[in-house]
PDB file of N, CA and C in Angstrom:
ATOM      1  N   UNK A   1     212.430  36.180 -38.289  1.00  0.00           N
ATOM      2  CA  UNK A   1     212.284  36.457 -39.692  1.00  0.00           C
ATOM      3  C   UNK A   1     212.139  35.150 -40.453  1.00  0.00           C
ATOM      4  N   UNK A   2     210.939  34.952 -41.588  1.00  0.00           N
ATOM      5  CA  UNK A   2     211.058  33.606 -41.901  1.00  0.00           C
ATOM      6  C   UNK A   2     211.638  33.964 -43.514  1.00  0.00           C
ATOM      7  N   UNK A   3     212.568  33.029 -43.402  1.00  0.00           N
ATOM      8  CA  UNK A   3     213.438  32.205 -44.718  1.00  0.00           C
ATOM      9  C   UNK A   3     212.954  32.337 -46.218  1.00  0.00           C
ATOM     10  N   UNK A   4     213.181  33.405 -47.067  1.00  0.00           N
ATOM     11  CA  UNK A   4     213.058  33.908 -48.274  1.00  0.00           C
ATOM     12  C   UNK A   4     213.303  32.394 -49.046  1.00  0.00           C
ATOM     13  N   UNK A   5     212.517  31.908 -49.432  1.00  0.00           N
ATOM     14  CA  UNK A   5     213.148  30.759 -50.333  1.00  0.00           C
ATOM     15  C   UNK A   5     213.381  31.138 -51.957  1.00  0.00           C
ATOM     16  N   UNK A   6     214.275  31.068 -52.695  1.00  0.00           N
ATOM     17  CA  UNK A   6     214.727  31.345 -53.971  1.00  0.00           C
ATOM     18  C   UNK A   6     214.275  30.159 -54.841  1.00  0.00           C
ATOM     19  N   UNK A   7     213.177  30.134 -55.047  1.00  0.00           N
ATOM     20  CA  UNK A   7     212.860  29.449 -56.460  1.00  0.00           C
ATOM     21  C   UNK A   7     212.670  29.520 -57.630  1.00  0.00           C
ATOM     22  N   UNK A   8     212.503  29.264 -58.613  1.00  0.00           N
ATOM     23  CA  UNK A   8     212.140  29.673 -59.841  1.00  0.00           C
ATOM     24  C   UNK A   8     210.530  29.723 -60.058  1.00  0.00           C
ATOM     25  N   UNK A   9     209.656  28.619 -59.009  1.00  0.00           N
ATOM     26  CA  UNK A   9     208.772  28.213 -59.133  1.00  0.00           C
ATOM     27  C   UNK A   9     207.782  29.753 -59.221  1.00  0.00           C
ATOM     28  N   UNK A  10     207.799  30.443 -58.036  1.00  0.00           N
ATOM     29  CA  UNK A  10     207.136  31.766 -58.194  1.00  0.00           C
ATOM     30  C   UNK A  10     207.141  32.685 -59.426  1.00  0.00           C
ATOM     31  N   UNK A  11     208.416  32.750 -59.724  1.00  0.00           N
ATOM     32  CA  UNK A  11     208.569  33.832 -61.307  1.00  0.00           C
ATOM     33  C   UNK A  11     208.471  33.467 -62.603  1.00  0.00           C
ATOM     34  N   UNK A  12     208.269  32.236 -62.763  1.00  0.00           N
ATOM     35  CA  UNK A  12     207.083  30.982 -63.461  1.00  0.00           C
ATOM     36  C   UNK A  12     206.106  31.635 -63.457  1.00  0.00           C
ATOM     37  N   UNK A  13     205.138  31.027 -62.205  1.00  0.00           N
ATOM     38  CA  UNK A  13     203.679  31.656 -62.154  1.00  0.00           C
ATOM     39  C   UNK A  13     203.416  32.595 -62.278  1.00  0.00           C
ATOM     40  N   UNK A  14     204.573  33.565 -61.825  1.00  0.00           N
ATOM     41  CA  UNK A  14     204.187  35.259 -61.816  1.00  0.00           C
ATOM     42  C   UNK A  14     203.812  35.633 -63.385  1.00  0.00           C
ATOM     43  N   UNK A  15     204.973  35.259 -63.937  1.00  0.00           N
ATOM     44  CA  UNK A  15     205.220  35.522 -65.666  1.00  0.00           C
ATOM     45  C   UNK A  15     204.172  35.281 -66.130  1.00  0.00           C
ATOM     46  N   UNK A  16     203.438  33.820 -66.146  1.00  0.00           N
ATOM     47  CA  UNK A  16     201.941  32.969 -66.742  1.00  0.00           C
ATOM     48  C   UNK A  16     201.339  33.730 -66.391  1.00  0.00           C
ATOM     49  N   UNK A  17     200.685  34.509 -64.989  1.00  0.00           N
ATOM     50  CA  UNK A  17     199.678  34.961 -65.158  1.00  0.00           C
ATOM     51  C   UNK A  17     199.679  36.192 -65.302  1.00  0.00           C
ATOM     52  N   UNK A  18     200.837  37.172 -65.698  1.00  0.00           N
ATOM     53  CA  UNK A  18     201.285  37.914 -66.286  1.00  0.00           C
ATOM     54  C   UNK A  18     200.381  37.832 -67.620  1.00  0.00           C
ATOM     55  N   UNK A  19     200.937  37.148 -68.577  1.00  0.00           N
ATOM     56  CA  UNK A  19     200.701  36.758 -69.380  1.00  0.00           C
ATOM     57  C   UNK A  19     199.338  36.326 -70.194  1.00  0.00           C
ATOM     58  N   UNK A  20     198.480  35.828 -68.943  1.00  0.00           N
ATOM     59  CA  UNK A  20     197.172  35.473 -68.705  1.00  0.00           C
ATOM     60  C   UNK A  20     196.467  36.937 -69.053  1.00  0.00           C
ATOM     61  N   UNK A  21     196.717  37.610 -68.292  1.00  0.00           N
ATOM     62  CA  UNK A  21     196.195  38.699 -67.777  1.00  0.00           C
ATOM     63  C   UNK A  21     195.798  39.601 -69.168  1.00  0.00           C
ATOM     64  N   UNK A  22     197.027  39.878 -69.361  1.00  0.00           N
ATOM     65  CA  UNK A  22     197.553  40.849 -70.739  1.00  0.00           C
ATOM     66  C   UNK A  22     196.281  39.859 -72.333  1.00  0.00           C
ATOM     67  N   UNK A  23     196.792  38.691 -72.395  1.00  0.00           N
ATOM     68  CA  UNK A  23     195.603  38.175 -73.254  1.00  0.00           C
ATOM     69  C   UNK A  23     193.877  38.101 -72.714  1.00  0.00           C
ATOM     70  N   UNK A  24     193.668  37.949 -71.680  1.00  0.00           N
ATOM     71  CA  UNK A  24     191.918  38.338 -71.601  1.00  0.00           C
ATOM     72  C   UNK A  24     192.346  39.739 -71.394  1.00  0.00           C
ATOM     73  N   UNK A  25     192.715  40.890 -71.476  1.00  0.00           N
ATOM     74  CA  UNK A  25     192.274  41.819 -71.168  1.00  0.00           C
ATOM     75  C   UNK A  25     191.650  42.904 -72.646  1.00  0.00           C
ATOM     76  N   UNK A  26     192.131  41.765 -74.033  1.00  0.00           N
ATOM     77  CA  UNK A  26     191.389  42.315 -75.106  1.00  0.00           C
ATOM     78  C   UNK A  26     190.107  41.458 -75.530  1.00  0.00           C
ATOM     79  N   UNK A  27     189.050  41.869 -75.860  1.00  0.00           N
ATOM     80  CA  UNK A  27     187.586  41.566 -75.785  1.00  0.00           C
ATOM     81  C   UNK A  27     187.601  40.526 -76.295  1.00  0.00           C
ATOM     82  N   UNK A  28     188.525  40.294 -77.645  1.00  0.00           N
ATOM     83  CA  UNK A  28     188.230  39.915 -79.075  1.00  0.00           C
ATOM     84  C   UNK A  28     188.735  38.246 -78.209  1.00  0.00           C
ATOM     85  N   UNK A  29     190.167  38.721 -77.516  1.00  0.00           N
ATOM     86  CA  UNK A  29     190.306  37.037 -76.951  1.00  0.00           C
ATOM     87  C   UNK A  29     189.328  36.869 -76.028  1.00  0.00           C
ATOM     88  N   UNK A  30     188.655  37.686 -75.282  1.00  0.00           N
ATOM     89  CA  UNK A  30     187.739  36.387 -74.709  1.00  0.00           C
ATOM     90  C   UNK A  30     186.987  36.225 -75.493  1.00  0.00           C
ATOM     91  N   UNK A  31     186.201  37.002 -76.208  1.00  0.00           N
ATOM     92  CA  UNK A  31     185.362  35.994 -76.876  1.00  0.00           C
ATOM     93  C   UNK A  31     185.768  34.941 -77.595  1.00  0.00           C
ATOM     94  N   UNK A  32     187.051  34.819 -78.091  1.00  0.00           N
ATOM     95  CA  UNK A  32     187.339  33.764 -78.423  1.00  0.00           C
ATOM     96  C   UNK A  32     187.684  32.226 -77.545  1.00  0.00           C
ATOM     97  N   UNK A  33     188.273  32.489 -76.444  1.00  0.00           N
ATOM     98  CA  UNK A  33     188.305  31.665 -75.293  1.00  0.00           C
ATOM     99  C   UNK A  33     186.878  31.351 -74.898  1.00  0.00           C
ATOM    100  N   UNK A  34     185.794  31.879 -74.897  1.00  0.00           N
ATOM    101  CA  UNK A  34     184.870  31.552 -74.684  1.00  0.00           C
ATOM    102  C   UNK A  34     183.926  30.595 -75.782  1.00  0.00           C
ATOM    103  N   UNK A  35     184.608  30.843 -76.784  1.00  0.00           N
ATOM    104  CA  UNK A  35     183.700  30.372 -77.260  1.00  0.00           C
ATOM    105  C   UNK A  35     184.327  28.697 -77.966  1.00  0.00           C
ATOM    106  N   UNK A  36     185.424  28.599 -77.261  1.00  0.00           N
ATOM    107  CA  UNK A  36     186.198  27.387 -77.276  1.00  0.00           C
ATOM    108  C   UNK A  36     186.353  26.642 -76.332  1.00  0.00           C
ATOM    109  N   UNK A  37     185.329  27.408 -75.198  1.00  0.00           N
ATOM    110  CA  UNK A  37     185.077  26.444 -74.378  1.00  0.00           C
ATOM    111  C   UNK A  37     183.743  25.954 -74.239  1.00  0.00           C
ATOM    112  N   UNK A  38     183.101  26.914 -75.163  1.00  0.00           N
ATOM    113  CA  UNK A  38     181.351  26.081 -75.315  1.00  0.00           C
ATOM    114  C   UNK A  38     181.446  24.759 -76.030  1.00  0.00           C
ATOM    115  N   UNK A  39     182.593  25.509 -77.105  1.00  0.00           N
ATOM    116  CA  UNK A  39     182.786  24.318 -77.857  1.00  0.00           C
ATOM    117  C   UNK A  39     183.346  22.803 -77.346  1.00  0.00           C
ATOM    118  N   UNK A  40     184.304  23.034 -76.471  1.00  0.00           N
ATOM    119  CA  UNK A  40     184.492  22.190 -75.852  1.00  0.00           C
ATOM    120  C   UNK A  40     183.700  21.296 -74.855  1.00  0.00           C
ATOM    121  N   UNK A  41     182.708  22.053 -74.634  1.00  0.00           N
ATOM    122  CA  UNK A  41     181.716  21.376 -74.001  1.00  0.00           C
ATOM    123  C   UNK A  41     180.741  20.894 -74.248  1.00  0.00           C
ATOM    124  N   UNK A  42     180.002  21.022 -75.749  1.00  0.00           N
ATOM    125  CA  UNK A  42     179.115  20.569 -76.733  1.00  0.00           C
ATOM    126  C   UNK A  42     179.776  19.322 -76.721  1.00  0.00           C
ATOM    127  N   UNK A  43     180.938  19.263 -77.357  1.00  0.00           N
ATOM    128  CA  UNK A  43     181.075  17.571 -77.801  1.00  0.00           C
ATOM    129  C   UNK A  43     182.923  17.513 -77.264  1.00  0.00           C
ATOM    130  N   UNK A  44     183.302  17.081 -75.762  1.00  0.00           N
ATOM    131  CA  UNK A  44     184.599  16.903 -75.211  1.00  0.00           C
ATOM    132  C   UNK A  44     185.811  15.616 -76.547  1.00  0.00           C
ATOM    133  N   UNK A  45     184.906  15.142 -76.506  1.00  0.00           N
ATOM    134  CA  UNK A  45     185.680  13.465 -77.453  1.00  0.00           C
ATOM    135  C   UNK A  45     186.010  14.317 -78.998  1.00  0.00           C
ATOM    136  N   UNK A  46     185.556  14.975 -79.212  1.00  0.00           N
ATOM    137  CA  UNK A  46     185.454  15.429 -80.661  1.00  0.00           C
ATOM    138  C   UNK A  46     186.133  17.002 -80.452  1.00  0.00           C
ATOM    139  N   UNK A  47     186.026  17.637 -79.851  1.00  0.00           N
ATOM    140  CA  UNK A  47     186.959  18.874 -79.338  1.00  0.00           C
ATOM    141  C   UNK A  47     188.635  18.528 -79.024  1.00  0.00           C
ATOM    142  N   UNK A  48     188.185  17.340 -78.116  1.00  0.00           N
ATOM    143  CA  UNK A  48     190.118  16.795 -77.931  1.00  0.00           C
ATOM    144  C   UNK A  48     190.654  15.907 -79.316  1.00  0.00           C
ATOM    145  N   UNK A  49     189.789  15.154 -80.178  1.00  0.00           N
ATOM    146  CA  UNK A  49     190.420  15.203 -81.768  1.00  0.00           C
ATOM    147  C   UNK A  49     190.874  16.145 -82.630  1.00  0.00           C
ATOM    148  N   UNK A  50     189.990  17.324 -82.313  1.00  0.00           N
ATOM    149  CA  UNK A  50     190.371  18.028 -83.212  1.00  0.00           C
ATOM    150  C   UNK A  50     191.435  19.018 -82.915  1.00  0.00           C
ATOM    151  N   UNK A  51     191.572  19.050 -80.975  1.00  0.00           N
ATOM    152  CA  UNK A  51     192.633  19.710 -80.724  1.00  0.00           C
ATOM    153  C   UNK A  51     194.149  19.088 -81.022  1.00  0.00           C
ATOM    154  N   UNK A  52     194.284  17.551 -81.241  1.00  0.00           N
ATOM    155  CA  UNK A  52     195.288  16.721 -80.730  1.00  0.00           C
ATOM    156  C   UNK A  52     195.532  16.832 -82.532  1.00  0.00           C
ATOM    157  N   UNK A  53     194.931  16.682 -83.745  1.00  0.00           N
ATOM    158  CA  UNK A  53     194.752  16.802 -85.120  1.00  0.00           C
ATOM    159  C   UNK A  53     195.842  17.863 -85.607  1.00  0.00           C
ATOM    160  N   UNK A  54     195.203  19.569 -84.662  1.00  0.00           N
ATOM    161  CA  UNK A  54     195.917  20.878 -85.396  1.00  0.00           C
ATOM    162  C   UNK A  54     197.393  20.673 -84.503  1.00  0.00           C
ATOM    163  N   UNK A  55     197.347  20.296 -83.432  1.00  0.00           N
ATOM    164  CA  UNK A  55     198.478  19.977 -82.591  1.00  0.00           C
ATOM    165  C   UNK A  55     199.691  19.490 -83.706  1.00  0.00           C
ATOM    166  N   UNK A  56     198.920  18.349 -84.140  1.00  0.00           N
ATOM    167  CA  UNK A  56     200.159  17.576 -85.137  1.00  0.00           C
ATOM    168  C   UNK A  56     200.769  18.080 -85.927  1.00  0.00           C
ATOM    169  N   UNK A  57     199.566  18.740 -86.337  1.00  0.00           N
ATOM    170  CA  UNK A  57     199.792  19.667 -87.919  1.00  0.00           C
ATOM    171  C   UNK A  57     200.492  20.890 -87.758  1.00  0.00           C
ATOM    172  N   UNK A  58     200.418  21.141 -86.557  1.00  0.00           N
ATOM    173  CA  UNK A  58     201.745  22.296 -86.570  1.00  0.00           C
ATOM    174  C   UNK A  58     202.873  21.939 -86.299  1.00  0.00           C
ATOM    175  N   UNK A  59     202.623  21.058 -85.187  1.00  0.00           N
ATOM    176  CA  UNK A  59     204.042  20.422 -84.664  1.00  0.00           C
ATOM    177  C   UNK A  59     204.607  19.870 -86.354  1.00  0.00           C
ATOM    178  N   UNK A  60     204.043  19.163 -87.081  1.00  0.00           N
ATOM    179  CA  UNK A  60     205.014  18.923 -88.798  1.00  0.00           C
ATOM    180  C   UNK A  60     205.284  20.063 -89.496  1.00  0.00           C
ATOM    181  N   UNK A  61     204.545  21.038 -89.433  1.00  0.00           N
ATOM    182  CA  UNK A  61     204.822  22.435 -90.196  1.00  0.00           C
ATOM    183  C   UNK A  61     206.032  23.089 -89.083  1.00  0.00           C
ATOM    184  N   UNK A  62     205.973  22.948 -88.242  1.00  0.00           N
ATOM    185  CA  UNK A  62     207.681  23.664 -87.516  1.00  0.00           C
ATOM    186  C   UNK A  62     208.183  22.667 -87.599  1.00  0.00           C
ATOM    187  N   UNK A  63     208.795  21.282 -87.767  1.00  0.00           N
ATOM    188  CA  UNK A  63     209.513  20.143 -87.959  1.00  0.00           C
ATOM    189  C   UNK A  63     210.193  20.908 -89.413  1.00  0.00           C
ATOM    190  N   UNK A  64     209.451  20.861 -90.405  1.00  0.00           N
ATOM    191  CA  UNK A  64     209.718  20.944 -91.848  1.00  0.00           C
ATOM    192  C   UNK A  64     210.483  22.127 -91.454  1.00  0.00           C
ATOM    193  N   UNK A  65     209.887  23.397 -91.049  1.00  0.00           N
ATOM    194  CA  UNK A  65     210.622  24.685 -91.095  1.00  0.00           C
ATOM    195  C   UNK A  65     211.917  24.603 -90.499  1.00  0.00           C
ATOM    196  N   UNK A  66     212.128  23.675 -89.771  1.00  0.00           N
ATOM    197  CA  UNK A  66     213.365  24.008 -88.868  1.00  0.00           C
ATOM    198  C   UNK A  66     214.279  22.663 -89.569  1.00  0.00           C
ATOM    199  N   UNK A  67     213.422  21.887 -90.292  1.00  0.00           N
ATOM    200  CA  UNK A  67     214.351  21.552 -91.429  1.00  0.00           C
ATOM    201  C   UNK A  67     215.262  22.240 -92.360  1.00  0.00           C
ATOM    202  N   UNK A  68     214.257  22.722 -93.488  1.00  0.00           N
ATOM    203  CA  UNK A  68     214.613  23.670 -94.288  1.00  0.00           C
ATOM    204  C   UNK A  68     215.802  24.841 -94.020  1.00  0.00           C
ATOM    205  N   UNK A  69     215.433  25.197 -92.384  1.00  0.00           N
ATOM    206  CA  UNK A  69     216.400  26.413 -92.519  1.00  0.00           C
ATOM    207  C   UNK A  69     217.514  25.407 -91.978  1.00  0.00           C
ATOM    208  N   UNK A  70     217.935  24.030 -91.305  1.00  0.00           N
ATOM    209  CA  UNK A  70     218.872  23.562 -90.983  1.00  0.00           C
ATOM    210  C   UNK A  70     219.613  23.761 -92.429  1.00  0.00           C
ATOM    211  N   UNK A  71     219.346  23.247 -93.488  1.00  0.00           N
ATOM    212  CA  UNK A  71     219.771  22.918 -94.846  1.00  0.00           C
ATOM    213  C   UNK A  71     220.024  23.964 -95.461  1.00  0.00           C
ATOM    214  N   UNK A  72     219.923  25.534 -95.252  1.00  0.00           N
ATOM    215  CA  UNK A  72     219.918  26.269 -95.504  1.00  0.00           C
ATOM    216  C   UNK A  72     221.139  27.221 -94.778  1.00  0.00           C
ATOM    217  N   UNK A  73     221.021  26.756 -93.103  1.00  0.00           N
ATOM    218  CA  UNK A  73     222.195  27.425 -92.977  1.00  0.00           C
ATOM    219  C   UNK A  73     223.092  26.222 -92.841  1.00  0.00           C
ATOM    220  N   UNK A  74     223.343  25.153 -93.580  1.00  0.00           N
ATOM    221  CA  UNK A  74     224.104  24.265 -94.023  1.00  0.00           C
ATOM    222  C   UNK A  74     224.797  24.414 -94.999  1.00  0.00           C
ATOM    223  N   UNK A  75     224.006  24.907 -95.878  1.00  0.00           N
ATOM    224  CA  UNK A  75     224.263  25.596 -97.380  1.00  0.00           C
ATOM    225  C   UNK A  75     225.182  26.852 -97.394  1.00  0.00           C
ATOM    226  N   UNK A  76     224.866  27.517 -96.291  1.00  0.00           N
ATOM    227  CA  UNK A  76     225.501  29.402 -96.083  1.00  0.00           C
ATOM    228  C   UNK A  76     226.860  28.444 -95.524  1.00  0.00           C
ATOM    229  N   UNK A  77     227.018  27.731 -94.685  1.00  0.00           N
ATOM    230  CA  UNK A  77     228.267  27.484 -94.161  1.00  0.00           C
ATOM    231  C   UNK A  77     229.294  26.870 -95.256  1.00  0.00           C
ATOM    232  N   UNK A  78     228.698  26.288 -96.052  1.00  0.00           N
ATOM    233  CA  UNK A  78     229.467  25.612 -96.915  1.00  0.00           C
ATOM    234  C   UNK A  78     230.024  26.593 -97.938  1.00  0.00           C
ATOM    235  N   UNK A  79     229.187  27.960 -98.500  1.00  0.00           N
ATOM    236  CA  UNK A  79     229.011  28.237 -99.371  1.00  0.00           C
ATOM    237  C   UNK A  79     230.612  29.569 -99.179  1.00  0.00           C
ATOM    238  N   UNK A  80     229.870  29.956 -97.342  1.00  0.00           N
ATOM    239  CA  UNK A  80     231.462  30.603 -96.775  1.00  0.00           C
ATOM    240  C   UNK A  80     232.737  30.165 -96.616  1.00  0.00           C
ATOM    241  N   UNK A  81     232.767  28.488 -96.217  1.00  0.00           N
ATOM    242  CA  UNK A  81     233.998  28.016 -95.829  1.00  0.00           C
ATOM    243  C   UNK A  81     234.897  28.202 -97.227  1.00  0.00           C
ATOM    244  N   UNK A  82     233.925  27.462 -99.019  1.00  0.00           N
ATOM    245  CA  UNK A  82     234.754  27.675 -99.983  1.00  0.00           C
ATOM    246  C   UNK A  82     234.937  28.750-100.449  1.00  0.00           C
ATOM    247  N   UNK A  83     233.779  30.474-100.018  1.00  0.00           N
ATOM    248  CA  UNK A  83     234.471  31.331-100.323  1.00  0.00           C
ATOM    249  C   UNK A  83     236.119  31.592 -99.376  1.00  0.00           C
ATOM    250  N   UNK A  84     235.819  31.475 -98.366  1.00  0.00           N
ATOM    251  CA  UNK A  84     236.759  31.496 -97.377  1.00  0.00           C
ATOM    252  C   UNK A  84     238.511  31.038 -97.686  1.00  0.00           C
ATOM    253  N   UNK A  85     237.989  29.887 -98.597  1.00  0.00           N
ATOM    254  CA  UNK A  85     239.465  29.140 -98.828  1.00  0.00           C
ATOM    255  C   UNK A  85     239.698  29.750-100.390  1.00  0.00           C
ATOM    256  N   UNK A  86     239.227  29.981-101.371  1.00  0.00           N
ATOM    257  CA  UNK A  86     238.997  30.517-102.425  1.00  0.00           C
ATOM    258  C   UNK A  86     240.029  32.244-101.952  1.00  0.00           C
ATOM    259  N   UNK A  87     239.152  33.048-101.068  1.00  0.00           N
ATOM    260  CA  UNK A  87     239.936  34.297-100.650  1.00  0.00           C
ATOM    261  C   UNK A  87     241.478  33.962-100.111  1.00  0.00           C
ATOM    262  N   UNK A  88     241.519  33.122 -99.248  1.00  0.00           N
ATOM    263  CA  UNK A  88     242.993  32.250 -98.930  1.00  0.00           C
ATOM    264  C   UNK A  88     243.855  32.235 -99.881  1.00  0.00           C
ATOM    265  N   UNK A  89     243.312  31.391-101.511  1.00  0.00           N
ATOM    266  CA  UNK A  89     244.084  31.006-102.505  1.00  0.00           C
ATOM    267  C   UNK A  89     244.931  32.162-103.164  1.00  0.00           C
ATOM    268  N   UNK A  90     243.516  33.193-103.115  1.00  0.00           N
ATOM    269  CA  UNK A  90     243.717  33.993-103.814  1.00  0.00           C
ATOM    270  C   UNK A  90     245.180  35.376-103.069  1.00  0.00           C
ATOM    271  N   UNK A  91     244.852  35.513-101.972  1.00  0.00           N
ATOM    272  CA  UNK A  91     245.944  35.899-101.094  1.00  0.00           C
ATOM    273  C   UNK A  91     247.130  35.751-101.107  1.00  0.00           C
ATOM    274  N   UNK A  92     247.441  34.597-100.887  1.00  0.00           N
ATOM    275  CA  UNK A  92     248.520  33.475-100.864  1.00  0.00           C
ATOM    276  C   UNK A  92     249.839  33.713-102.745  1.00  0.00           C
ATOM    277  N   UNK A  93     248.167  33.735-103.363  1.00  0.00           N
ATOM    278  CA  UNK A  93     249.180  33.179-104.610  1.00  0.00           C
ATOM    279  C   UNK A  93     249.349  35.232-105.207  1.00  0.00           C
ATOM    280  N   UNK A  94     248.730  36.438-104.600  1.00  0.00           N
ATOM    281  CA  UNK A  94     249.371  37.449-104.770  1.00  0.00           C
ATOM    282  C   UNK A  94     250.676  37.770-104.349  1.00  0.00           C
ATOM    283  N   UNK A  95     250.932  37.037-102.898  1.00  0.00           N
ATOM    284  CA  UNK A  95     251.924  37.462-101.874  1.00  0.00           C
ATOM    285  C   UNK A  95     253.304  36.854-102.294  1.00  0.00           C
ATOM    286  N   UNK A  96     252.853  35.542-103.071  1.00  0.00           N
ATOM    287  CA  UNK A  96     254.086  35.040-103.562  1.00  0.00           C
ATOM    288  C   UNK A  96     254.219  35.449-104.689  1.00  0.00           C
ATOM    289  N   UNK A  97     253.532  36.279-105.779  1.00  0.00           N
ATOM    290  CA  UNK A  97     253.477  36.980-107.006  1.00  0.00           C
ATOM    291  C   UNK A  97     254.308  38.660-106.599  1.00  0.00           C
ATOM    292  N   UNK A  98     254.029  39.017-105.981  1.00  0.00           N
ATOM    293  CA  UNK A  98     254.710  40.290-105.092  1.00  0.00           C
ATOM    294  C   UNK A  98     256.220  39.969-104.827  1.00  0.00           C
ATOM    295  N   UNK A  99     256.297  38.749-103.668  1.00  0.00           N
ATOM    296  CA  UNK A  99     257.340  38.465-103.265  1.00  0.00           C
ATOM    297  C   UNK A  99     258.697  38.108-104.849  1.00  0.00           C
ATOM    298  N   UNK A 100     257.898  37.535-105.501  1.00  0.00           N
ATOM    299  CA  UNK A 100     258.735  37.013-106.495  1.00  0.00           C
ATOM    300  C   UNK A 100     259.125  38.410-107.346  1.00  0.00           C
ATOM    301  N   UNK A 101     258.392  39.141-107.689  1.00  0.00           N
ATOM    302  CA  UNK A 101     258.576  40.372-108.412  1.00  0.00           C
ATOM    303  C   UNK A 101     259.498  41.225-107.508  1.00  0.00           C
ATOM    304  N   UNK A 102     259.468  41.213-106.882  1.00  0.00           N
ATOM    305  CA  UNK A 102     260.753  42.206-105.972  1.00  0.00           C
ATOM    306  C   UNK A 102     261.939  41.687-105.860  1.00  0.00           C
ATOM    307  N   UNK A 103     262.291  40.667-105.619  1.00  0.00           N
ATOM    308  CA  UNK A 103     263.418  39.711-106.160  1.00  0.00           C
ATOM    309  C   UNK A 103     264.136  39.974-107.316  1.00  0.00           C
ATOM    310  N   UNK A 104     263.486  40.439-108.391  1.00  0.00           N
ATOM    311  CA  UNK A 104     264.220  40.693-109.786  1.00  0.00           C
ATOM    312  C   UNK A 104     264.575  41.449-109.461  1.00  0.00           C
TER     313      UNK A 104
END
């Protein structure tokens, strides 16, 4: 019997061309794949600028986004901790308002 090897490497590839599969199998992407690779082949030097260009430009548009929401759930944490201690205060200074009133 030969030796099942457990890699990850296979269910990788499996997944990709999984994946592969499922996107050419609607028309609209190949024609679009196709026609980004004519393009790519009309002019290679000027196809890899303009790929390496939108590359950037997204890679800064998810930079910014994953800014924004850092600062944002920066903001929610802060905004809970002083409700948080605020509900505390407020607790605190009933229990000893209670406590003191039963005393009389």
């Amino acid at each position: 019997m030969a030796k099942k090897k457990k890699s990850l490497f296979p269910l990788v590839v499996g997944a990709i061309a999984g994946a592969v599969a499922v996107f050419f199998s609607d028309e609209k992407n190949r024609a679009q794949a196709k026609k980004t690779i004519e393009e790519a082949k009309k002019d290679p030097q000027a196809f890899s600028k303009k790929t390496v260009k939108k590359a950037k430009q997204t890679a800064k548009k998810i930079a910014t986004k994953t800014k924004t929401a850092g600062k944002k759930a920066k903001m929610a944490a802060t905004k809970a901790k002083t409700a948080g201690k605020k509900a505390l205060a407020q607790h605190q200074t009933k229990a000893s308002t209670k406590v003191k009133g039963k005393a009389k």
